[in-house]
Protein backbone atom coordinates (compact mmCIF):
# COMPACT_ATOMS: atom_id res chain seq x y z
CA UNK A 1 -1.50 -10.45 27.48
CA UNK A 2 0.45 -9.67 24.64
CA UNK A 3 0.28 -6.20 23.66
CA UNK A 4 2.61 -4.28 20.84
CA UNK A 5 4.23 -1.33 20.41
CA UNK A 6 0.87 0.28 18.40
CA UNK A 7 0.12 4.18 19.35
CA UNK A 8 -3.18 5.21 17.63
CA UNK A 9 -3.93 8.63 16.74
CA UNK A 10 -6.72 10.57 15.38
CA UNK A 11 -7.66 10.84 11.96
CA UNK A 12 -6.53 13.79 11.48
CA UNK A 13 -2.70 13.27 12.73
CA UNK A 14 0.39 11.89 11.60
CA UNK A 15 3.80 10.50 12.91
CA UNK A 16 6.08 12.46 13.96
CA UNK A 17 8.78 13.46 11.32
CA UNK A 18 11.65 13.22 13.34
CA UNK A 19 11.19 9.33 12.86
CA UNK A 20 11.33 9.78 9.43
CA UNK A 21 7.61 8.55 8.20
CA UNK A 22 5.04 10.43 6.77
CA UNK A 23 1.90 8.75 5.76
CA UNK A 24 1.88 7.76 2.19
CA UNK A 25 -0.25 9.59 -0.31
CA UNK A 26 -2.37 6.93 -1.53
CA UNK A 27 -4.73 6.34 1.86
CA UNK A 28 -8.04 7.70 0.64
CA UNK A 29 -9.29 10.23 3.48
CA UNK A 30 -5.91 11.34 4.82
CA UNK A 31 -5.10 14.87 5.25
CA UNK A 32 -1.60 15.19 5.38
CA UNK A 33 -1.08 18.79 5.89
CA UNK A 34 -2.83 18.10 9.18
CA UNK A 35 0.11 17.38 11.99
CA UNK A 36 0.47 16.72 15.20
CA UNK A 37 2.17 13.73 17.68
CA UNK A 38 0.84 10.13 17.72
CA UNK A 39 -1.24 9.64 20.93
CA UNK A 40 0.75 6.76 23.30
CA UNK A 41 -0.30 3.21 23.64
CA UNK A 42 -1.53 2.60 27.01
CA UNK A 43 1.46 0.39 28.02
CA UNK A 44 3.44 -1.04 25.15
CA UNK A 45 5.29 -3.80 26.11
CA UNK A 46 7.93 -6.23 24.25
CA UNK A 47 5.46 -9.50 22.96
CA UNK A 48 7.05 -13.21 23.61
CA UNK A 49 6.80 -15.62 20.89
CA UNK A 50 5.65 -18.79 22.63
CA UNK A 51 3.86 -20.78 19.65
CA UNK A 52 5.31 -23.04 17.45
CA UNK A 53 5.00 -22.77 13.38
CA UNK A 54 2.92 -25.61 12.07
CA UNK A 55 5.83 -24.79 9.20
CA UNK A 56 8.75 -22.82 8.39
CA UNK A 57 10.28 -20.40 6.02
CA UNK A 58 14.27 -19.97 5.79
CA UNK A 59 14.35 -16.52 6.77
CA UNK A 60 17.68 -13.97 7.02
CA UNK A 61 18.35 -15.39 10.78
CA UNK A 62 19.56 -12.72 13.49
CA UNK A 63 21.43 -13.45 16.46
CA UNK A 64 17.62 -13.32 18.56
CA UNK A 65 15.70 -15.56 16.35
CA UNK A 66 15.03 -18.39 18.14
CA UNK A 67 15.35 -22.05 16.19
CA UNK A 68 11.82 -23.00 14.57
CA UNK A 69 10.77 -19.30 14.24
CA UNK A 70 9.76 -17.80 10.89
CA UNK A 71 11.44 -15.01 11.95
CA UNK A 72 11.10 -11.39 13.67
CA UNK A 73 9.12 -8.90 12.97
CA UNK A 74 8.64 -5.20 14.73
CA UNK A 75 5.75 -2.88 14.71
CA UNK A 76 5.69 0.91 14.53
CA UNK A 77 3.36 3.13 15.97
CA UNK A 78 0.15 3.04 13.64
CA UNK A 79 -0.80 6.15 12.11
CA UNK A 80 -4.61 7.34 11.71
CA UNK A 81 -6.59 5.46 14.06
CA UNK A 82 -7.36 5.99 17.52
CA UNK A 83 -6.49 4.12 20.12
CA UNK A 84 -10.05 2.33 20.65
CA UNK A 85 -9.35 1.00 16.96
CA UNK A 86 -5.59 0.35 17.43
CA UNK A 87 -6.37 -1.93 20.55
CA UNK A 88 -8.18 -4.77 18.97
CA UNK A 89 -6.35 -4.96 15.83
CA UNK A 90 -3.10 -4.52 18.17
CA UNK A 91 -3.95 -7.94 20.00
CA UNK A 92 -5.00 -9.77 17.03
CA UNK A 93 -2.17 -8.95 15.27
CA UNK A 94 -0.07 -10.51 18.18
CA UNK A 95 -2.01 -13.63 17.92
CA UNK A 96 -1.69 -14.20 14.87
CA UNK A 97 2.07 -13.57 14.94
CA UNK A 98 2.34 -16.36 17.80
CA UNK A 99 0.12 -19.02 15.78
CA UNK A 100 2.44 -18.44 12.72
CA UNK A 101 5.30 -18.57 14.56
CA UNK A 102 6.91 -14.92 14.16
CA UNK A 103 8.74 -13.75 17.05
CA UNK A 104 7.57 -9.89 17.62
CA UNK A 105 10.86 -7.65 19.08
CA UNK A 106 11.37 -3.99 20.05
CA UNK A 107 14.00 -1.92 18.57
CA UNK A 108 15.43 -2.58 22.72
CA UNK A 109 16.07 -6.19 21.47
CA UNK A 110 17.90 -5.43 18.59
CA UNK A 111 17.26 -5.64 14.69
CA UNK A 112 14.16 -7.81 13.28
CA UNK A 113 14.11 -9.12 9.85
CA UNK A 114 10.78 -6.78 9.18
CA UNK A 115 9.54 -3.65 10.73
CA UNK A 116 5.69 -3.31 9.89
CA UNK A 117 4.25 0.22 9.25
CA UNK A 118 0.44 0.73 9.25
CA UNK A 119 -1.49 3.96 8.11
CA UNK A 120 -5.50 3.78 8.27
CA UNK A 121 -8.63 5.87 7.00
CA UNK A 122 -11.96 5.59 8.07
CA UNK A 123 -14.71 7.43 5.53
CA UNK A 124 -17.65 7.92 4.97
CA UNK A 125 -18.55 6.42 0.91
CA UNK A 126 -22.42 6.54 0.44
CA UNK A 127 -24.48 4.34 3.09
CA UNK A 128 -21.36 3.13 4.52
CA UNK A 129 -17.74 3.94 6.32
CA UNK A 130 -14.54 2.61 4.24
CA UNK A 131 -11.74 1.46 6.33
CA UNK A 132 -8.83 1.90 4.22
CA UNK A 133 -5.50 0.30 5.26
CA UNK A 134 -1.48 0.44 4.37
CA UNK A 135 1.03 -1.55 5.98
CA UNK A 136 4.96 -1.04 5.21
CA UNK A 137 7.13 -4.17 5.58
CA UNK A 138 10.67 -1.97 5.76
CA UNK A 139 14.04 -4.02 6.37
CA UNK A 140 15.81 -3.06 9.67
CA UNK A 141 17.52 -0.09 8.19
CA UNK A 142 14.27 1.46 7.21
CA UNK A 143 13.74 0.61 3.30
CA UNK A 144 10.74 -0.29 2.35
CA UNK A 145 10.35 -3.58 0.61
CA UNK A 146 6.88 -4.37 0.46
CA UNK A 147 3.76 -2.79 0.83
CA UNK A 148 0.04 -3.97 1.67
CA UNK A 149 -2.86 -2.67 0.75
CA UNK A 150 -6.85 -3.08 1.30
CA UNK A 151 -10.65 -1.69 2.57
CA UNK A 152 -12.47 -2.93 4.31
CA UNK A 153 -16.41 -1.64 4.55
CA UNK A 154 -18.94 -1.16 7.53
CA UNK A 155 -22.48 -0.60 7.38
CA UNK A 156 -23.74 3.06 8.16
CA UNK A 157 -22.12 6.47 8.94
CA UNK A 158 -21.36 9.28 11.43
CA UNK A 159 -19.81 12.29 11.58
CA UNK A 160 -16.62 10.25 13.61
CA UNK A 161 -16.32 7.23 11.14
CA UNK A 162 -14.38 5.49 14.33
CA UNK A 163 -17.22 5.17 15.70
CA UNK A 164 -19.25 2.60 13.95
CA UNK A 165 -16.11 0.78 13.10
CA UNK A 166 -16.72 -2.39 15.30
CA UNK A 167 -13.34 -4.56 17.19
CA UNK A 168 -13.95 -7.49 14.40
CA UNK A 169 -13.61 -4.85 11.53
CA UNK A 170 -9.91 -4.00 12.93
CA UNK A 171 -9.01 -7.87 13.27
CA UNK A 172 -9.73 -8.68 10.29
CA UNK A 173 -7.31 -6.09 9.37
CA UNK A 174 -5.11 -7.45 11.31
CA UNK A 175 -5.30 -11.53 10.24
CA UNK A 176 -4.96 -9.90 6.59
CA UNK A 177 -1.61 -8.33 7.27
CA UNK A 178 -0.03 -11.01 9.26
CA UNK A 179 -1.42 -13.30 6.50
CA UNK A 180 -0.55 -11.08 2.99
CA UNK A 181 3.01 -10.39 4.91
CA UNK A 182 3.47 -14.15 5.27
CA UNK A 183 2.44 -14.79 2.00
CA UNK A 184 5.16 -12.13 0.93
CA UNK A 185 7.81 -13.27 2.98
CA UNK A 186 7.09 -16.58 1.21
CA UNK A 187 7.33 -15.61 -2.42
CA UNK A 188 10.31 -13.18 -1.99
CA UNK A 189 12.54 -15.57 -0.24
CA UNK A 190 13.48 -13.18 2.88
């Protein structure tokens, strides 16, 4: 099983600033004078890229890219969600990597052509809980280049909006990233 190199943490934390990421201002329901370390993945391990693209891009081409990959791509912790949320969206996310042919590294293996940032919300709005999501595509020496942003809404509220946010809520987070990245990747030319 493939998993990534996702940490969820509560709401009501935020990465760690010695890595140099805050979560950016414009996630509805973030508190960021709240602090505190991400909580650790269960067991984050390096993914393998074993699918092969239906097509390709001509991406910038490191030294690890294997031949008939669209490239490599890197994940960093995800900020605002527990784990229970992270974990679904973490797996689909690696699927849908595979079937499009991206080969996801560590920082262990070297540089990737991407490193992907998330920060989620969930909130209550009215009858029902917004899911608000921002993903940062940053080069490998930490620039951002890109950025991705949507809601998504479930039916009915509770005093721990994680709570009634169901697994197929958080992958279809996660096809929408893989798929709005790709669709990036494929209009700027990187």
């Amino acid at each position: 099983m493939v998993l990534l190199a996702l940490a969820g943490c509560n709401s009501s934390r935020r990465m760690d600033l010695s890595q140099g990421l805050t979560p950016p201002a414009d996630i509805p329901g973030q508190n960021a004078t709240d602090s505190g370390a991400p909580a650790e993945a269960a067991s984050p391990d390096d993914a393998v890229n074993t699918g092969t693209p239906a097509n390709t891009l001509t991406p910038t081409r490191h030294a690890n890219t294997p031949a008939g990959s669209r490239g490599t791509i890197a994940f960093k912790p995800v900020i605002g969600a527990p784990l229970s949320a992270v974990q679904p969206m973490s797996a689909e996310l690696g699927l849908e990597a595979r079937e499009n042919g991206l080969l996801i590294t560590s920082q262990a293996s070297g540089p990737s052509d991407h490193i992907l940032v998330g920060y989620l919300s969930a909130f209550p709005e009215g009858k029902t809980t917004t899911v608000a999501f921002v993903w940062d595509i940053l080069d490998s020496n930490g620039t951002r280049l890109h950025r991705i942003r949507g809601q998504e809404k479930v039916s009915g509220t509770a005093s721990d909006p994680w709570s009634i946010v169901p697994p197929k809520v958080m992958k279809t987070i996660a096809d929408r990233t893989i798929s709005e990245y790709l669709a990036w990747r494929a209009g700027s030319g990187t």
